[in-house]
C-alpha atoms as a PDB file:
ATOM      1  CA  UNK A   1       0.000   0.000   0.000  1.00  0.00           C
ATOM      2  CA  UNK A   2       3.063   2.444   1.152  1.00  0.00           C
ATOM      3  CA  UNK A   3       4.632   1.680  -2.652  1.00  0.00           C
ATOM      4  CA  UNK A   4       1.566   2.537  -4.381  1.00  0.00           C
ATOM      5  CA  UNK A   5       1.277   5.448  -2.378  1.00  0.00           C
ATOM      6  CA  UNK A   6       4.689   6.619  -2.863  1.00  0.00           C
ATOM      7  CA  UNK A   7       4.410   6.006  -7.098  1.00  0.00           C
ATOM      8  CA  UNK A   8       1.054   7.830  -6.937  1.00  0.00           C
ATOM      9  CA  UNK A   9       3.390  11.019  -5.348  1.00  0.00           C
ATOM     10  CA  UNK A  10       5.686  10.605  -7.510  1.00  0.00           C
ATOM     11  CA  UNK A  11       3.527  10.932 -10.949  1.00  0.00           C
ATOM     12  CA  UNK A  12       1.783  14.058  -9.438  1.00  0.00           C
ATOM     13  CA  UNK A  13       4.707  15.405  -9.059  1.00  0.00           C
ATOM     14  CA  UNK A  14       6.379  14.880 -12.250  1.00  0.00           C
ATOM     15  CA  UNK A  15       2.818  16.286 -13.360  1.00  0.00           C
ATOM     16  CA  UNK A  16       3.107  19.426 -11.812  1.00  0.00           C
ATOM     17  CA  UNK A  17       6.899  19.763 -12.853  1.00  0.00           C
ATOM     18  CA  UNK A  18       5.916  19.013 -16.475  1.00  0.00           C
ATOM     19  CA  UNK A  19       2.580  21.698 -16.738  1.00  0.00           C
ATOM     20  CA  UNK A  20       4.773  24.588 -14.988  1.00  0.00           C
ATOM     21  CA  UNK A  21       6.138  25.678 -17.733  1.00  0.00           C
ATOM     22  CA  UNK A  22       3.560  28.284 -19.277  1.00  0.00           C
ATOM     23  CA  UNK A  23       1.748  26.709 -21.506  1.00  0.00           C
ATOM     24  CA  UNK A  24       5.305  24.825 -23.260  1.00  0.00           C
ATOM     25  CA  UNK A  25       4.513  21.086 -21.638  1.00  0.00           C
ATOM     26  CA  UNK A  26       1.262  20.844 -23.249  1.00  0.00           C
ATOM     27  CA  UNK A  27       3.223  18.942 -25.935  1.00  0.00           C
ATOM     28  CA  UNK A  28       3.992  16.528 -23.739  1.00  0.00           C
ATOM     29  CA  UNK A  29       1.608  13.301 -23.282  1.00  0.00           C
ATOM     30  CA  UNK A  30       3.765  11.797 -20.292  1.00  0.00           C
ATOM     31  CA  UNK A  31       2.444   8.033 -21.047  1.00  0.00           C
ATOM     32  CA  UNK A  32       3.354   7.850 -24.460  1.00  0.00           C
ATOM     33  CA  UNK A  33       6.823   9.588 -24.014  1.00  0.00           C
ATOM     34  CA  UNK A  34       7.790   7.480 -21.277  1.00  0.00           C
ATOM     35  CA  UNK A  35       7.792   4.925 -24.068  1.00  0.00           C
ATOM     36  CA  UNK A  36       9.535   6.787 -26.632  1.00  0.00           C
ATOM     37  CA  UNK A  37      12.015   8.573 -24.355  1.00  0.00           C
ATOM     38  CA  UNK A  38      14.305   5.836 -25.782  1.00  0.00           C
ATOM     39  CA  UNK A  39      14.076   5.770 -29.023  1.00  0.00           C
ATOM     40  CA  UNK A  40      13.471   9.460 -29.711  1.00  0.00           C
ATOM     41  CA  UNK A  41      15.951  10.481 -32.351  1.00  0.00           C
ATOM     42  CA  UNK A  42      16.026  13.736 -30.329  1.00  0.00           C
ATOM     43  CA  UNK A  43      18.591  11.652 -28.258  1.00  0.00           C
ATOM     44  CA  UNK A  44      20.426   9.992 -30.306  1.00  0.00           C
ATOM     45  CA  UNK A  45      23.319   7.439 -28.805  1.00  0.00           C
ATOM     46  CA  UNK A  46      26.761   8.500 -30.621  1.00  0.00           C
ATOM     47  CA  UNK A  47      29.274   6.360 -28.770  1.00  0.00           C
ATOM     48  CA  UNK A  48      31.350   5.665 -31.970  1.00  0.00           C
ATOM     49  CA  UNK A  49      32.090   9.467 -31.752  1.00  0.00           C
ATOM     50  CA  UNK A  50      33.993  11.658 -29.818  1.00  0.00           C
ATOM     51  CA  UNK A  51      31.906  13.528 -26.370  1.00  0.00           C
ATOM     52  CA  UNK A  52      31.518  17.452 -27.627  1.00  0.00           C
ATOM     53  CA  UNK A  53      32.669  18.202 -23.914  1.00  0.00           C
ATOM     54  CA  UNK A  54      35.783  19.841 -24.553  1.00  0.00           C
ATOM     55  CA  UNK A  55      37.206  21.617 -28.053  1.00  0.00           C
ATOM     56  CA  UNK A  56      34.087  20.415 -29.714  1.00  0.00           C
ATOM     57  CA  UNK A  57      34.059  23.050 -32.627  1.00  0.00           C
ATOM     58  CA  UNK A  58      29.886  23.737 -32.744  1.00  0.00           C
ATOM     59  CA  UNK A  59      30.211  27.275 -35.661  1.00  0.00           C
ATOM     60  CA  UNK A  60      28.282  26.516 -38.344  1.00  0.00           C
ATOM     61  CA  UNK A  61      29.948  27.391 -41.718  1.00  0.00           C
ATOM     62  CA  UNK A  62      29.722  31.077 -42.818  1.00  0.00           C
ATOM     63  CA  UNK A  63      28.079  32.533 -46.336  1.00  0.00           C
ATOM     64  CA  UNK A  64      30.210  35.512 -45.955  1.00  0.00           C
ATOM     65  CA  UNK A  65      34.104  34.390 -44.540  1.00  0.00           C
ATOM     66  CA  UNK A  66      34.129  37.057 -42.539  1.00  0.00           C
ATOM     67  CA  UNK A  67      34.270  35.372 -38.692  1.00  0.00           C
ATOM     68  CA  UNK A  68      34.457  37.674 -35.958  1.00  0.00           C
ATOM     69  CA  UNK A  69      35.533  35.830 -32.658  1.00  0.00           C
ATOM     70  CA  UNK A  70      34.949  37.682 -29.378  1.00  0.00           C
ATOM     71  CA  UNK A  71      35.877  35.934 -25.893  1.00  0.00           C
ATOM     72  CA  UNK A  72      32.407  34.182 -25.298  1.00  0.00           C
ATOM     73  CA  UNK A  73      30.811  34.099 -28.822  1.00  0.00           C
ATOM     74  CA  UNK A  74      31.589  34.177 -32.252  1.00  0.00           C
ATOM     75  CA  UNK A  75      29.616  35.433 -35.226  1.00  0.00           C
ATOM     76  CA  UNK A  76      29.427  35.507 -39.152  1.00  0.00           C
ATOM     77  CA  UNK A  77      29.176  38.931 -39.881  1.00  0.00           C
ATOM     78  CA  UNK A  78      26.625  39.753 -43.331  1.00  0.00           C
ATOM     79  CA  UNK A  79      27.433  43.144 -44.698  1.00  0.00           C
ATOM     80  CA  UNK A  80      24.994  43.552 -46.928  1.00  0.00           C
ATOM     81  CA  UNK A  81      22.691  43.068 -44.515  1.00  0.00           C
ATOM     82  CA  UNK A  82      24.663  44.809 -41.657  1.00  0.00           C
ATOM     83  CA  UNK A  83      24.434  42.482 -38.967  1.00  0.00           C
ATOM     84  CA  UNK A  84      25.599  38.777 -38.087  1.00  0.00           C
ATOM     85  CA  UNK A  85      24.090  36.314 -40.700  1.00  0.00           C
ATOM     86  CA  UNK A  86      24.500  34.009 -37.190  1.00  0.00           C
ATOM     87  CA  UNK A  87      26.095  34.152 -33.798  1.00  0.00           C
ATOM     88  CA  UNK A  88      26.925  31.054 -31.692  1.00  0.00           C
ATOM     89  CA  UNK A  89      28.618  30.405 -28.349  1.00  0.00           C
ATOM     90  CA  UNK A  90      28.572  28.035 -25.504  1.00  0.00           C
ATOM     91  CA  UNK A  91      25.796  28.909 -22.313  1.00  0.00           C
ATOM     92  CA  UNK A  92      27.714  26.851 -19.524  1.00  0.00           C
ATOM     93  CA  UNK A  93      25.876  25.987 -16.262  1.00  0.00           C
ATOM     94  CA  UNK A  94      27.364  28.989 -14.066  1.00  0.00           C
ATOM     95  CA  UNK A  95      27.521  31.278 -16.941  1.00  0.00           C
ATOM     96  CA  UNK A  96      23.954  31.599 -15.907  1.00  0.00           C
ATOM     97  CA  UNK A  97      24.077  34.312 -13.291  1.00  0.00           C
ATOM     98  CA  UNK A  98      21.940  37.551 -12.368  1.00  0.00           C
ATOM     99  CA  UNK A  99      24.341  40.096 -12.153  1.00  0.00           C
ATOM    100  CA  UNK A 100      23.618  44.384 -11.975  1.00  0.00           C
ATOM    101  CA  UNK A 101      25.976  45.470 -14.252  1.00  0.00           C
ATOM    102  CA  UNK A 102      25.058  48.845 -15.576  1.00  0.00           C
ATOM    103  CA  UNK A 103      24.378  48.786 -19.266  1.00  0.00           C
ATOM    104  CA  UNK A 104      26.841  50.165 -21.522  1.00  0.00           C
ATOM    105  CA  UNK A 105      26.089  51.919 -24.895  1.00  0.00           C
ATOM    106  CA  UNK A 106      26.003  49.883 -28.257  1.00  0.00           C
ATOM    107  CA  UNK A 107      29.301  50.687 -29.888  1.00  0.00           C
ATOM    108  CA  UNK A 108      30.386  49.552 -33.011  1.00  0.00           C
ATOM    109  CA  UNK A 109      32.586  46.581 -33.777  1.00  0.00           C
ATOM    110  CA  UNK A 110      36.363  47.125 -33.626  1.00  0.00           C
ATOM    111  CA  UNK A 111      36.586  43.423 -35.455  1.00  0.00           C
ATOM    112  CA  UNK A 112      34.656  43.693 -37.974  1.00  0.00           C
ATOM    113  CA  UNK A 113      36.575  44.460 -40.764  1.00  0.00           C
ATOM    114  CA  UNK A 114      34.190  46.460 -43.508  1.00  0.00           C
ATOM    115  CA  UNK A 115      32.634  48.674 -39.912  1.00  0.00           C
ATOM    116  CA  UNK A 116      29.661  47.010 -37.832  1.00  0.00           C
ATOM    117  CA  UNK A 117      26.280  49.157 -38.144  1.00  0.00           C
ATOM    118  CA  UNK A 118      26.064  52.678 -36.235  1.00  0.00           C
ATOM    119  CA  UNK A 119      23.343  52.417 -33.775  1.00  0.00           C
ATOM    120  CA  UNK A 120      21.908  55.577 -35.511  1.00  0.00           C
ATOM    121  CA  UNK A 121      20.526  53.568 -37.571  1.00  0.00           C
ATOM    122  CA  UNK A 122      17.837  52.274 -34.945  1.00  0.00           C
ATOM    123  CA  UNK A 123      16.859  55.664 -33.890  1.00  0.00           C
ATOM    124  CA  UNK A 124      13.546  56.407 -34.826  1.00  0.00           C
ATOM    125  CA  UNK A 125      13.218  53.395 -36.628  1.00  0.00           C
ATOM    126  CA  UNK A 126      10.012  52.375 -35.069  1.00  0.00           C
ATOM    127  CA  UNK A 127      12.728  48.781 -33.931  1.00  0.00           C
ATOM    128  CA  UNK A 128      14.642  47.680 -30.721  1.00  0.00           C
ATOM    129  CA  UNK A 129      18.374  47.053 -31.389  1.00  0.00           C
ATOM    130  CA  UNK A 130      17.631  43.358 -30.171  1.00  0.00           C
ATOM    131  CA  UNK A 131      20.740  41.126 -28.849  1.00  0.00           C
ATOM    132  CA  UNK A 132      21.054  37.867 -30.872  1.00  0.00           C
ATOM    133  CA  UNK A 133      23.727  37.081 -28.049  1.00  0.00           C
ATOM    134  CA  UNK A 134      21.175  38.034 -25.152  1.00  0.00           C
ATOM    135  CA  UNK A 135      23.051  40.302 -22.439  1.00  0.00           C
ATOM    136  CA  UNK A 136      21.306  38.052 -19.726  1.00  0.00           C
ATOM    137  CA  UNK A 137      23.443  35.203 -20.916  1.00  0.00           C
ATOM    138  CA  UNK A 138      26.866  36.948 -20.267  1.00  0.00           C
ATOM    139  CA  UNK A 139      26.541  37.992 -16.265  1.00  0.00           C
ATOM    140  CA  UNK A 140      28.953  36.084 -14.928  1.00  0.00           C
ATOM    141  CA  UNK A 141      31.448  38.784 -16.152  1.00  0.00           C
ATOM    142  CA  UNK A 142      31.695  42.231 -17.201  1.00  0.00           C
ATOM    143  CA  UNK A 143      33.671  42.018 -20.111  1.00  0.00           C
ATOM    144  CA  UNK A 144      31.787  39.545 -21.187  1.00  0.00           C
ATOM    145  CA  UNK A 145      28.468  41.263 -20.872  1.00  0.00           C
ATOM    146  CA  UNK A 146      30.092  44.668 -22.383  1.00  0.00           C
ATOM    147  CA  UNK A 147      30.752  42.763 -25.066  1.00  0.00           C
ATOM    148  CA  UNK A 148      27.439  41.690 -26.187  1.00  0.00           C
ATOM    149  CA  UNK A 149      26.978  45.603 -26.484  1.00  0.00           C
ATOM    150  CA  UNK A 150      28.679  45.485 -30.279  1.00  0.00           C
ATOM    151  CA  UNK A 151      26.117  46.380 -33.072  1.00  0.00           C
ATOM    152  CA  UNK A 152      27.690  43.249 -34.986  1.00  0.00           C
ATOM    153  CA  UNK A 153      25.320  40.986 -32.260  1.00  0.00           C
ATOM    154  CA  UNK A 154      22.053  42.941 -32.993  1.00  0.00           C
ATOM    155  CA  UNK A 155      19.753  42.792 -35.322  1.00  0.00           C
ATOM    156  CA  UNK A 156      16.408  45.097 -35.918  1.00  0.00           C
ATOM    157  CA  UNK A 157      13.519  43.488 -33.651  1.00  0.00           C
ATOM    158  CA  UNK A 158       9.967  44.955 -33.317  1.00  0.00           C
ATOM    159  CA  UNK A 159       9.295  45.436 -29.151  1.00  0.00           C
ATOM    160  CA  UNK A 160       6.627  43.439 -28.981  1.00  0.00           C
ATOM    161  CA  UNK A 161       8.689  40.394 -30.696  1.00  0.00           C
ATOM    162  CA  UNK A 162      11.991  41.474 -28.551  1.00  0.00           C
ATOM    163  CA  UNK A 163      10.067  41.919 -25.296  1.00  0.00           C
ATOM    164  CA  UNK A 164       7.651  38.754 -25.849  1.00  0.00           C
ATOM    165  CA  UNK A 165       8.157  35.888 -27.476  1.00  0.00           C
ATOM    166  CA  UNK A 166      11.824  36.432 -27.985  1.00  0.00           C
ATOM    167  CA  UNK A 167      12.516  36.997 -24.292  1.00  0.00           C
ATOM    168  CA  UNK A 168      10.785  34.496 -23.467  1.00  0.00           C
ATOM    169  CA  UNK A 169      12.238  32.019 -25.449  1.00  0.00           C
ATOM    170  CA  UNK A 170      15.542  33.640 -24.172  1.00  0.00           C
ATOM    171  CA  UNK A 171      14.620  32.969 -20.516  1.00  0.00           C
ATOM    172  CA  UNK A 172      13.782  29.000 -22.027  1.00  0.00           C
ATOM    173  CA  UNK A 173      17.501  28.451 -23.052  1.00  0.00           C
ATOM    174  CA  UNK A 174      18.972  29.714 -19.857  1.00  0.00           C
ATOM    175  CA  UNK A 175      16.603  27.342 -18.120  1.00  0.00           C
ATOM    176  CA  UNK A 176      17.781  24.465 -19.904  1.00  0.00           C
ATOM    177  CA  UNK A 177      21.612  25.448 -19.787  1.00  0.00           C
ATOM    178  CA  UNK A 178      20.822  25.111 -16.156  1.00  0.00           C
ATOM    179  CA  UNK A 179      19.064  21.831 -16.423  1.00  0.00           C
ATOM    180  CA  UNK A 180      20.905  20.162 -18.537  1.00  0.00           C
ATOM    181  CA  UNK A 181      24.419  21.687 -17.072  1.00  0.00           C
ATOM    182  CA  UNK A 182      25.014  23.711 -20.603  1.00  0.00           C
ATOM    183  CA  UNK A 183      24.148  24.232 -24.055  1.00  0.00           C
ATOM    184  CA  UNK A 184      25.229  25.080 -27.472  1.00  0.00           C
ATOM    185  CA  UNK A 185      23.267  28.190 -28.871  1.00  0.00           C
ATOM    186  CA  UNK A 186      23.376  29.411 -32.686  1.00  0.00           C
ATOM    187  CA  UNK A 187      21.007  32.217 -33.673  1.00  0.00           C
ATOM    188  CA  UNK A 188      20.196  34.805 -35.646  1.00  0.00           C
ATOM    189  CA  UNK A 189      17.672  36.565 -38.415  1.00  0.00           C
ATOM    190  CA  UNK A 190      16.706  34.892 -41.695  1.00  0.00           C
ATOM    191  CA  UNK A 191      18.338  37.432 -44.311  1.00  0.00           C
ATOM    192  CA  UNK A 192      18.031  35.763 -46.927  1.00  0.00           C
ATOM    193  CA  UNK A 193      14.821  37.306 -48.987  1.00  0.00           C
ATOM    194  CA  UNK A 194      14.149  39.811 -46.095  1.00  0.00           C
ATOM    195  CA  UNK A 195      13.418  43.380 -47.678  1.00  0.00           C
ATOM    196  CA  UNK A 196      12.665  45.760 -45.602  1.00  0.00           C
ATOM    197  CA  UNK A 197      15.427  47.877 -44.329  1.00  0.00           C
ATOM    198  CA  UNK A 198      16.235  50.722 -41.549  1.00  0.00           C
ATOM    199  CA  UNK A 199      18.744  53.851 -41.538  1.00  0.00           C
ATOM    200  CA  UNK A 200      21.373  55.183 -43.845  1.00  0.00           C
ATOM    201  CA  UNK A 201      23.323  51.955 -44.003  1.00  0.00           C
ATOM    202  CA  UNK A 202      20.229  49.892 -45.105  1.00  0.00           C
ATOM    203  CA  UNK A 203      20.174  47.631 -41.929  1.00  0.00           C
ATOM    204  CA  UNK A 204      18.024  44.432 -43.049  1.00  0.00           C
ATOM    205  CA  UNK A 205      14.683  43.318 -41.148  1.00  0.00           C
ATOM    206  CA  UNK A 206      14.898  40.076 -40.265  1.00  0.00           C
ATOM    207  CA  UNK A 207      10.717  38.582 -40.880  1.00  0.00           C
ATOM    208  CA  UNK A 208      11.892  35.945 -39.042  1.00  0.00           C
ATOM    209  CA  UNK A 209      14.431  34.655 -36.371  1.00  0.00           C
ATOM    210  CA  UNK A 210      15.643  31.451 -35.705  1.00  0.00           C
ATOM    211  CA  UNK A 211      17.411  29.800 -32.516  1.00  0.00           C
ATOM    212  CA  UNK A 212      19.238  26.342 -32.303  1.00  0.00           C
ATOM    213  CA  UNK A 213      20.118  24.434 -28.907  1.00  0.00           C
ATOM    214  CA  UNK A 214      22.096  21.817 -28.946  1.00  0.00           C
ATOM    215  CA  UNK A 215      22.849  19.443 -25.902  1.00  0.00           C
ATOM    216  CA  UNK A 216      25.144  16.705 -25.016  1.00  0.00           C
ATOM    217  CA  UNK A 217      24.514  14.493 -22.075  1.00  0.00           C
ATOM    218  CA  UNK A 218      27.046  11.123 -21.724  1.00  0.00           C
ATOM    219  CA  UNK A 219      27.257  10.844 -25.278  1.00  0.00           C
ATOM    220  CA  UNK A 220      24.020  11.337 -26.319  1.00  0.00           C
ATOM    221  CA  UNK A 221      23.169  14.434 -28.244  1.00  0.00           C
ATOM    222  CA  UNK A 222      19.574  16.102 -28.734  1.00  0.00           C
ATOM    223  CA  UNK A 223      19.038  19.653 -30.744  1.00  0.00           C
ATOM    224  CA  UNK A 224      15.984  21.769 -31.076  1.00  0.00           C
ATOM    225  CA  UNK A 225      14.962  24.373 -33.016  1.00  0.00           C
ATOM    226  CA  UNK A 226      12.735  27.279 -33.398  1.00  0.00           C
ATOM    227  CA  UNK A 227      11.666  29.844 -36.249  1.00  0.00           C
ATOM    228  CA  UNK A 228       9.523  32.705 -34.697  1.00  0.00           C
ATOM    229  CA  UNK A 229       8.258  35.472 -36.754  1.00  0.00           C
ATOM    230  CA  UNK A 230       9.538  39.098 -35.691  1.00  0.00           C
ATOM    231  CA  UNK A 231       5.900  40.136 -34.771  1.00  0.00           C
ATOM    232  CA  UNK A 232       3.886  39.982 -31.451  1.00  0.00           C
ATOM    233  CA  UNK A 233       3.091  36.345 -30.277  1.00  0.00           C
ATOM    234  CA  UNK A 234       1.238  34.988 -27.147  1.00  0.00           C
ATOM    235  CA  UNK A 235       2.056  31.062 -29.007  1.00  0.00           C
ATOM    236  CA  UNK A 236       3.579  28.714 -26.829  1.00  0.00           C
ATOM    237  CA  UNK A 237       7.125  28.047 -27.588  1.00  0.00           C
ATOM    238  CA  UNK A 238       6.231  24.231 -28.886  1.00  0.00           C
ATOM    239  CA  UNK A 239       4.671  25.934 -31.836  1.00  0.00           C
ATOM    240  CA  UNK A 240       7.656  27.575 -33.386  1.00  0.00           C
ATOM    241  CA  UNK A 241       9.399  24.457 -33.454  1.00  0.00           C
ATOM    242  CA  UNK A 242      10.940  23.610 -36.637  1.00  0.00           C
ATOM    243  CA  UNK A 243      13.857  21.379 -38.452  1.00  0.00           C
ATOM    244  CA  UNK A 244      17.175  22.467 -38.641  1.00  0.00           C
ATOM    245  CA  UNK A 245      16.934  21.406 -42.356  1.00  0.00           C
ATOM    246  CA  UNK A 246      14.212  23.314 -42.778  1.00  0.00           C
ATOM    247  CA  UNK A 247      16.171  26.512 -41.526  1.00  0.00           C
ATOM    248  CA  UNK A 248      19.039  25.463 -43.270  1.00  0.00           C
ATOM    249  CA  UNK A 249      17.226  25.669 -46.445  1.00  0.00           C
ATOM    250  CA  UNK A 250      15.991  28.884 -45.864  1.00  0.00           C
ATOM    251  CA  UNK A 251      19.240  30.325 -44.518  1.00  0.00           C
ATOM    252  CA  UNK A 252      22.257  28.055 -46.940  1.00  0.00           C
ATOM    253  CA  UNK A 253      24.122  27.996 -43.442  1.00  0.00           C
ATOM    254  CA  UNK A 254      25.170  24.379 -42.358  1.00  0.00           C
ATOM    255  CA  UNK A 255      24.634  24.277 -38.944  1.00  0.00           C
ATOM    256  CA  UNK A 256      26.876  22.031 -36.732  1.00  0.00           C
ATOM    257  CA  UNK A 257      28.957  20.593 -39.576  1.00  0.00           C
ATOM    258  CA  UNK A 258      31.359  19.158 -37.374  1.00  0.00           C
ATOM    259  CA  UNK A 259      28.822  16.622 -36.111  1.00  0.00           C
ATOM    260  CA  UNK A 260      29.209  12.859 -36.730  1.00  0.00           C
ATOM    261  CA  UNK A 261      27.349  12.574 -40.342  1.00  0.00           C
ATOM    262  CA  UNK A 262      24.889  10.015 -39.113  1.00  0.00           C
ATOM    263  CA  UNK A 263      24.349  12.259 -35.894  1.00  0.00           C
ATOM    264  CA  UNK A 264      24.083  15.482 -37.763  1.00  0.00           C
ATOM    265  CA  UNK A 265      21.517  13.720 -40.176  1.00  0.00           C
ATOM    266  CA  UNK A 266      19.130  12.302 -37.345  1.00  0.00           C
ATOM    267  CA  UNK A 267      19.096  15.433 -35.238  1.00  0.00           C
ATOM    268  CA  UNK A 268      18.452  17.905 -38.259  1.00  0.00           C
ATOM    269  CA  UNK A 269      15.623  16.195 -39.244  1.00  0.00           C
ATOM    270  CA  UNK A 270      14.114  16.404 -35.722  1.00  0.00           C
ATOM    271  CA  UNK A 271      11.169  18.894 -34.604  1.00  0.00           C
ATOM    272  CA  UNK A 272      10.321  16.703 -31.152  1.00  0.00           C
ATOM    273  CA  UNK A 273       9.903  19.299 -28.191  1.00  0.00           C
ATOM    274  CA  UNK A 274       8.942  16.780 -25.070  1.00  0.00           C
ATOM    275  CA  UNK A 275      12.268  15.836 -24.549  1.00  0.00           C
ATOM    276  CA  UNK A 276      13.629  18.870 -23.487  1.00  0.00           C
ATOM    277  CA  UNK A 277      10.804  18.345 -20.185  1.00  0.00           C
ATOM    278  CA  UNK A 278      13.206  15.266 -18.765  1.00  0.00           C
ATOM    279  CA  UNK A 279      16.629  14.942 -19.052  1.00  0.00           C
END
């Protein structure tokens, strides 16, 4: 009686664990993924290959060849489109910190070699200059979170969208770096076929953004990613889920090329969202 009682806590629990996450775990049937949990090719078993702990090198390839490396990201830099075609960069357990550093003015980047976007270019533009490289993930330092104040890591992002949706799914990443003790984050706006522009320097509107997470837990990898128009959304994070394919299409960036073939393959292909609920 004491052993059903005990498994009867224990599901309510993992209930109310699952369904406190806004809205998100409505995906989630917890029967039918306990079933699937291990065969999901969100988690797929790469023991032939090497652990990404370590020098794993996670930068997708760049359209442009112009790679600007900073001390806790690096980005492709588009300048045609003034801004980073992609940024990527590690989000390590106790990089997650809440720090009350004073914010520092955008500035443009001293890397970049053809001259990052002025800020100007914002002003009255009716757009936020919107991290891609969120501030909030750099806190553990300040010269790391200056540094995310370079107009090579923003990108134009309507307040609603920046302020939302975005931030939420901002706040979702740092959650799971925590979770799942660190993360491997590529984003950035879809240039290609974007037309709208803002300032002097013709500083491309993004219609949509896209964010990758990749994970590695004891040699098993799982990825997931999202495409979120740059409008106002109430949605549910689960419903901007997408393939990396698909965004690979749309983009002609190969993400995470250094992947095992076979593992690259399985995870690109993947738009499963429950198993980011249970490690």
């Amino acid at each position: 009686m004491k052993k059903l009682l005990f498994s009867s806590i224990g599901i309510i629990v993992m209930f109310i664990l699952l369904y406190s996450e806004k809205g998100d775990a409505f995906f989630i049937d917890f029967l039918i993924f306990e079933k699937k949990s291990q065969s999901s090719i969100s988690n797929v078993d790469i023991k032939e290959s090497n652990s990404i702990s370590g020098d794993f090198d996670y930068l997708p390839t760049s359209t442009t060849n112009q790679l600007i490396q900073h001390t806790y990201y690096t980005l492709s830099y588009n300048e045609k489109a003034e801004q980073a075609e992609w940024v990527a960069y590690e989000l390590k357990r106790n990089f997650v910190k809440n720090s009350a550093y004073k914010r520092p003015y955008f500035i443009v980047d001293p890397i970049v070699k053809t001259g990052s976007a002025d800020w100007r270019n914002y002003k009255k533009s009716g757009y936020d200059k919107g991290h891609l490289c969120p501030a909030a993930d750099m806190e553990f330092e300040i010269n790391a979170y200056n540094d995310t104040f370079f107009t090579s890591n923003i990108s134009p992002q309507l307040h609603e969208f920046n302020g939302g949706i975005w931030n939420r799914l901002e706040q979702k990443v740092r959650f799971w770096a925590l979770k799942y003790d660190g993360v491997y984050v590529v984003t950035g706006g879809v240039l290609k076929n974007s037309k709208k522009t803002i300032g002097n320097e013709k500083v491309v509107v993004p219609e949509y953004f896209y964010k990758i997470i990749l994970d590695e837990y004891k040699g098993t990898y799982k990825m997931i990613a999202f495409l979120v128009p740059n409008k106002k959304s109430s949605m549910p994070l689960f419903h901007y889920v997408v393939s990396v394919d698909s965004l690979e299409q749309m983009t002609d960036i190969d993400f995470f090329p250094k992947l095992n073939d076979r593992i690259e393959n399985d995870l690109e292909k993947n738009t499963d969202y429950s198993s980011w609920f249970l490690k």
